[in-house]
Protein backbone atom coordinates (compact mmCIF):
# COMPACT_ATOMS: atom_id res chain seq x y z
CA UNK A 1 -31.18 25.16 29.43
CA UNK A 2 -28.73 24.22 26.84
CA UNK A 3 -25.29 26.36 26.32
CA UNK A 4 -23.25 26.51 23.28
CA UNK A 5 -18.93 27.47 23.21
CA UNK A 6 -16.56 27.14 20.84
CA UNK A 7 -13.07 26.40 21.40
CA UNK A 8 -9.80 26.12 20.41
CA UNK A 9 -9.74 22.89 18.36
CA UNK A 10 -13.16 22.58 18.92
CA UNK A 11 -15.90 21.98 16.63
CA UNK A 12 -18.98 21.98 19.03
CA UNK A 13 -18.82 22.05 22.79
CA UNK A 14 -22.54 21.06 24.34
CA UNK A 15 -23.07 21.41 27.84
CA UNK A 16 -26.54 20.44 28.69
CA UNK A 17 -28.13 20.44 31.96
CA UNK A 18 -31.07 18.92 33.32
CA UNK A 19 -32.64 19.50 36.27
CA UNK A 20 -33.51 15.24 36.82
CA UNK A 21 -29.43 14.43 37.21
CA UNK A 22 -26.80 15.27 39.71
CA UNK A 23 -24.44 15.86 37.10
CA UNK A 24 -23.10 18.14 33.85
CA UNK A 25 -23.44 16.17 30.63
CA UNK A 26 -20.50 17.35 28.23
CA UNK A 27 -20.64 16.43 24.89
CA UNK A 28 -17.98 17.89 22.34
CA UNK A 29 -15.90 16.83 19.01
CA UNK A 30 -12.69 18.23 19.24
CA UNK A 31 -9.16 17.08 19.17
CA UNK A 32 -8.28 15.56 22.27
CA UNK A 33 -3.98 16.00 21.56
CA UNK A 34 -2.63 16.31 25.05
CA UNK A 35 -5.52 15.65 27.07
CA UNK A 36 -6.78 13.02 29.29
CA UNK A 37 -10.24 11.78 30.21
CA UNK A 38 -10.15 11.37 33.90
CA UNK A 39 -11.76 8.92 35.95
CA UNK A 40 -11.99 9.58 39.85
CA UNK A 41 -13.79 7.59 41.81
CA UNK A 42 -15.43 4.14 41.92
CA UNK A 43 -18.99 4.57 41.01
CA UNK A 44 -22.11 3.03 38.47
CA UNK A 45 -22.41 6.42 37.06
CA UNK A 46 -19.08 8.02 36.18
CA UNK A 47 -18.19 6.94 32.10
CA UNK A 48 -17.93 8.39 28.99
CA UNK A 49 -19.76 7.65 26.07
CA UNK A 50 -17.68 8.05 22.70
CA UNK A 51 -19.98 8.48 19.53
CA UNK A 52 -19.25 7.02 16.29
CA UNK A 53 -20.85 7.95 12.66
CA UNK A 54 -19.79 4.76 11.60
CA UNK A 55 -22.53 2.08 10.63
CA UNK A 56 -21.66 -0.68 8.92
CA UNK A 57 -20.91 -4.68 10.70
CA UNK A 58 -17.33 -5.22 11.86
CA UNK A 59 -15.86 -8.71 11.38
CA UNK A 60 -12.28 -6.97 11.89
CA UNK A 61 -10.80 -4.24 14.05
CA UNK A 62 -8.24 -2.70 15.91
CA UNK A 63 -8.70 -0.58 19.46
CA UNK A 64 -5.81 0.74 20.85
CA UNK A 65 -5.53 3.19 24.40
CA UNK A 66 -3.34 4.28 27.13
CA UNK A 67 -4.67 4.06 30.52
CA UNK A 68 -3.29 4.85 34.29
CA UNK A 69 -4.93 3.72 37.35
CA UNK A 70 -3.54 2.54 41.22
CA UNK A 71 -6.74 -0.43 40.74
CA UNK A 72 -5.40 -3.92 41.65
CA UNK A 73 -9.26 -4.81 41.51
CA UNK A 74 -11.24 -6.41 38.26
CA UNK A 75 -12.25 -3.14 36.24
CA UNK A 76 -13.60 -2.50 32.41
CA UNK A 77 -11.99 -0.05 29.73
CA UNK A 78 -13.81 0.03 27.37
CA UNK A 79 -16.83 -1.48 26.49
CA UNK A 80 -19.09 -1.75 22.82
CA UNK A 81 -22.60 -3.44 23.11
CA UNK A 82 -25.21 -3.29 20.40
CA UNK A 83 -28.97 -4.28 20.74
CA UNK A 84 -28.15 -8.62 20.94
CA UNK A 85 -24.87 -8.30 22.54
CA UNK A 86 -23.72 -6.34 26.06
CA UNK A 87 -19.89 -7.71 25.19
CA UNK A 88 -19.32 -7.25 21.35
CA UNK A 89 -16.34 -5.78 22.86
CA UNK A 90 -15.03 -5.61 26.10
CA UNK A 91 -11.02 -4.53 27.31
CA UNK A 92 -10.76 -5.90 30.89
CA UNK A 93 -8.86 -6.35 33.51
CA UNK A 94 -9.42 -9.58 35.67
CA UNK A 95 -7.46 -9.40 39.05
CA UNK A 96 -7.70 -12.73 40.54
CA UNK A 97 -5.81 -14.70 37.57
CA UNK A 98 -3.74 -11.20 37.11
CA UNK A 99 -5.76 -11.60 33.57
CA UNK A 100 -5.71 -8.50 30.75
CA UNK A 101 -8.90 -10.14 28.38
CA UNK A 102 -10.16 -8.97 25.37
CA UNK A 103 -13.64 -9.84 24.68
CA UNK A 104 -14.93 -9.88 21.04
CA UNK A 105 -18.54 -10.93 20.67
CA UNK A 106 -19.01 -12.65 24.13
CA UNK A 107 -15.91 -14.93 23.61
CA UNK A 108 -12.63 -13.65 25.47
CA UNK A 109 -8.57 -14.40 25.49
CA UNK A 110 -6.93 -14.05 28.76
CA UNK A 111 -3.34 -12.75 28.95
CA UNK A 112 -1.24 -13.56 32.35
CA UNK A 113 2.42 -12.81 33.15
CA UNK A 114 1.51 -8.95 32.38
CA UNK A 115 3.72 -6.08 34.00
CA UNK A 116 0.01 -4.64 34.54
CA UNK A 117 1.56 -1.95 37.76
CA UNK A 118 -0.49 0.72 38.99
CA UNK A 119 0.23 3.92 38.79
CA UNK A 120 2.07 3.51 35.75
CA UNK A 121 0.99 4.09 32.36
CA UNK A 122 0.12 1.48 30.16
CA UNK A 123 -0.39 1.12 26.08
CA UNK A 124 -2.79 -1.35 24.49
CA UNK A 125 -3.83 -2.69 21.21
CA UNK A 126 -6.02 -5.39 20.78
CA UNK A 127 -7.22 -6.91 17.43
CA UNK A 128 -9.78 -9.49 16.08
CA UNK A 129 -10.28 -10.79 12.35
CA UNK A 130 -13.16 -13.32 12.38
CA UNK A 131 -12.10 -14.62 9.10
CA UNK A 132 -9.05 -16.37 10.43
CA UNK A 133 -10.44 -16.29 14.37
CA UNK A 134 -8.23 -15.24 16.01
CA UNK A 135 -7.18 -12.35 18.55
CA UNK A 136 -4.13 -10.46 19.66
CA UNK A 137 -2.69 -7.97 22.26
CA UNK A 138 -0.14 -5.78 22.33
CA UNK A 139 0.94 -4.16 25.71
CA UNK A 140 3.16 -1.54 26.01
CA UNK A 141 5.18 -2.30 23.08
CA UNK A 142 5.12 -6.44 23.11
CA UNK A 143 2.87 -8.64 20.66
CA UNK A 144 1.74 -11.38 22.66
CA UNK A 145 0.70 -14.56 21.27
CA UNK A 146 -2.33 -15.00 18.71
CA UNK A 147 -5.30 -16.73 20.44
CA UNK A 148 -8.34 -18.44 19.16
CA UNK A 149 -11.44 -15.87 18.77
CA UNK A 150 -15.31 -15.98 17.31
CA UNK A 151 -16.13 -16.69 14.07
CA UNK A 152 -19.21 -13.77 14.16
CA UNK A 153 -19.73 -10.65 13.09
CA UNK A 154 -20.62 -7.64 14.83
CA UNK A 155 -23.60 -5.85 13.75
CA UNK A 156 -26.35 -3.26 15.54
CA UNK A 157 -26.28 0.71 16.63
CA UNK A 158 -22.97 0.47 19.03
CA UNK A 159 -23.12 2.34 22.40
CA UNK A 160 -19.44 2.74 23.11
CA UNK A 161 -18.34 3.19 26.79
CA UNK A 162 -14.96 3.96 28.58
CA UNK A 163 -15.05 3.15 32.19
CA UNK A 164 -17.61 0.91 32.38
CA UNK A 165 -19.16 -2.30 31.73
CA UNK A 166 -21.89 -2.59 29.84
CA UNK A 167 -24.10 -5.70 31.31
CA UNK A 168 -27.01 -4.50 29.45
CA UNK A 169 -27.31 -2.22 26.39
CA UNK A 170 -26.06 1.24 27.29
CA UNK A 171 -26.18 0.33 30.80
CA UNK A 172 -26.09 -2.42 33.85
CA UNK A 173 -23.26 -0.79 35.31
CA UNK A 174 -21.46 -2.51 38.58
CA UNK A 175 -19.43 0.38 40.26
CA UNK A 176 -17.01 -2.98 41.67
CA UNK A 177 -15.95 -3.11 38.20
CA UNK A 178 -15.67 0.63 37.34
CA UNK A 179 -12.40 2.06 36.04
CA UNK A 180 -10.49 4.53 38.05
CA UNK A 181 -7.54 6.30 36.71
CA UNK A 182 -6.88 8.03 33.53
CA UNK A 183 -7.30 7.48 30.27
CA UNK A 184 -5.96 8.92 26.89
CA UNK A 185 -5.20 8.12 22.63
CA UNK A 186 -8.43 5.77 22.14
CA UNK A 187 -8.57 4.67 18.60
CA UNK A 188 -10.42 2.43 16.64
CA UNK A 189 -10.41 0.72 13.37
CA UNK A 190 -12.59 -1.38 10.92
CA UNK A 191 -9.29 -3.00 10.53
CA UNK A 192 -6.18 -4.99 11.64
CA UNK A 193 -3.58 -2.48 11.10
CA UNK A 194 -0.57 -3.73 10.71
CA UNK A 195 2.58 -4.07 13.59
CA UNK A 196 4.61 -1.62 12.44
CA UNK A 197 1.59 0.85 12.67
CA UNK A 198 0.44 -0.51 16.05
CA UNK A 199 4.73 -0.13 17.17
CA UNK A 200 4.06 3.88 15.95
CA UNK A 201 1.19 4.09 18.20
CA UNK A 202 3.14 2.64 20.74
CA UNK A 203 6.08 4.67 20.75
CA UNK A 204 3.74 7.86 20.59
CA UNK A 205 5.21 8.13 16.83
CA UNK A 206 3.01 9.35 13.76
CA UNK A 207 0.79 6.77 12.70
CA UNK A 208 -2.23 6.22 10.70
CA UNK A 209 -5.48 7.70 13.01
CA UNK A 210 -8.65 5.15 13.91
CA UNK A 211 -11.34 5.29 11.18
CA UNK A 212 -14.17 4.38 13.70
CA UNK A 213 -12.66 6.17 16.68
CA UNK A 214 -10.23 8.90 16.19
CA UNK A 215 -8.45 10.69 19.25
CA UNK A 216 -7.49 13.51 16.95
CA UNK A 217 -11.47 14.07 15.92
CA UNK A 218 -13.47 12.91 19.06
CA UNK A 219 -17.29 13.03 19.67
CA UNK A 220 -17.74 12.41 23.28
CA UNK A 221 -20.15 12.75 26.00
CA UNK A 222 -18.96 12.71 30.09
CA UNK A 223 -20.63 11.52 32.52
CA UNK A 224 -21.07 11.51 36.37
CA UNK A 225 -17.62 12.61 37.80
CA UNK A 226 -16.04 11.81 34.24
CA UNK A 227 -14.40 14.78 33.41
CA UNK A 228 -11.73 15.88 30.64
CA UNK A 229 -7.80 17.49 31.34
CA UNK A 230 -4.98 18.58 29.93
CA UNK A 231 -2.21 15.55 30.04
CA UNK A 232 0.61 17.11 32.45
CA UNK A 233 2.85 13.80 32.02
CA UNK A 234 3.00 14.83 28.06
C-alpha cells in the first residue's frame, strides 16, 4: 500500500509499507531547518539513506554535520560507497586511540587530542582535494592540521548512509559500530569551500548550502528505528 502527504515545506512525503519488513520506510524531500534525524538504539538496521541527483566523479569535496550521542564506543557517521569501493567516504569515530578519521577512498587521517564528549553537540567539516592530496578537519570551530590523502578519484552510483557503515555496497552493517544519538545540518559539496564559509557553518551563520547534499532541500529515506524530529535545543 503506498500513501502520499504533503507538508509544510515539503515537496513529497512517501511512506511505503511492506508487509516483508518490521519497519516504516519514509522517504521525503523537504527542508529539514530545525529538525533532527534521530538515532536510538544500537542496531544493523536503523540508518538513513540520503539520495543525491548528482552524478558526476568527485576528486574534491566538502561534508560538514552536527551530531550528539552519549557513545564512547567506535561508531560511523556517515558513510558513501559506490560499486568498487565500501569506504569512498567514511566519518568515524575510533574509540581506542580516542581517533575522529576521515576516510576518502579507503585511505584515512586520524585526529587525537579531540574534546569528542558525549552528550554534547559537536560540528564537523571534513575536506579532500586529490589534486594536492591532502585532507582536513574542522571540529567545532578549529582547523586542524592538513594531512596526507589519496591521489584517486571517486566515481560509481553513491549509496549515501548516516548511521552506518557500509562494509559492502549499500550494506554489511555491524550494529557494534552503529551510531546512536542525533544528528542534524548534513551538507555536501563537489568542492573545498573555503574557511570562512566552513567558520559560517560553524557558527550556525548564513553560508553557502551543499551542492551534492543540501540540509535545506533533503531527499531522504529512514530506516529501522531511524526516525525524524523537530530540534528542541534550536
Amino acid at each position: 500500500m503506498r500513501l502520499l502527504f504533503k507538508a509544510k515545506f515539503q515537496t513529497v512525503n512517501t511512506i511505503k509499507y511492506t508487509s516483508n519488513t518490521k519497519y516504516i520506510n519514509i522517504s521525503c524531500f523537504l527542508d529539514m531547518t530545525g529538525k533532527v534525524f534521530t538515532f536510538p538504539r544500537e542496531s544493523n538496521t536503523d540508518h538513513v539513506r540520503l539520495n543525491t541527483g548528482y552524478d558526476k566523479s568527485l576528486s574534491v569535496l566538502t561534508i560538514c554535520h552536527r551530531s550528539f550521542t552519549d557513545l564512547t564506543r567506535n561508531h560511523a557517521l556517515f558513510s558513501l560507497a559506490t560499486p568498487s569501493r565500501s569506504n569512498d567516504i567514511m566519518i568515524y569515530y575510533n574509540s581506542a586511540p580516542k581517533l575522529v578519521e576521515p576516510h576518502f577512498c579507503d585511505a584515512k587521517a586520524g585526529y587525537g587530542g579531540l574534546d569528542y564528549a558525549p552528550n554534547k553537540w559537536h560540528s564537523m567539516c571534513s575536506t579532500w582535494d586529490s589534486n594536492v592530496g591532502l585532507i582536513q578537519l574542522w571540529f567545532n570551530g578549529q582547523p586542524l592540521t592538513r594531512k596526507l590523502g589519496p591521489g584517486s578519484t571517486i566515481t560509481g552510483q553513491p549509496i549515501i548512509i548516516l548511521g552506518q557503515d557500509q562494509d559492502s555496497y549499500g550494506g554489511g552493517f555491524d550494529p557494534s559500530q552503529s551510531f546512536v544519538g542525533m544528528m542534524t545540518d548534513v551538507h555536501m559539496w563537489d568542492h573545498e569551500i573555503s574557511p570562512c564559509e566552513i567558520q559560517k557553518y560553524m557558527e550556525e551563520l548564513i553560508f553557502t548550502p551543499g551542492n551534492v547534499l543540501n540540509w535545506a532541500a533533503l531527499d531522504f529515506q529512514t530506516n529501522g528505528k531511524a526516525s525524524l524530529f523537530d530540534d528542541l535545543s534550536s
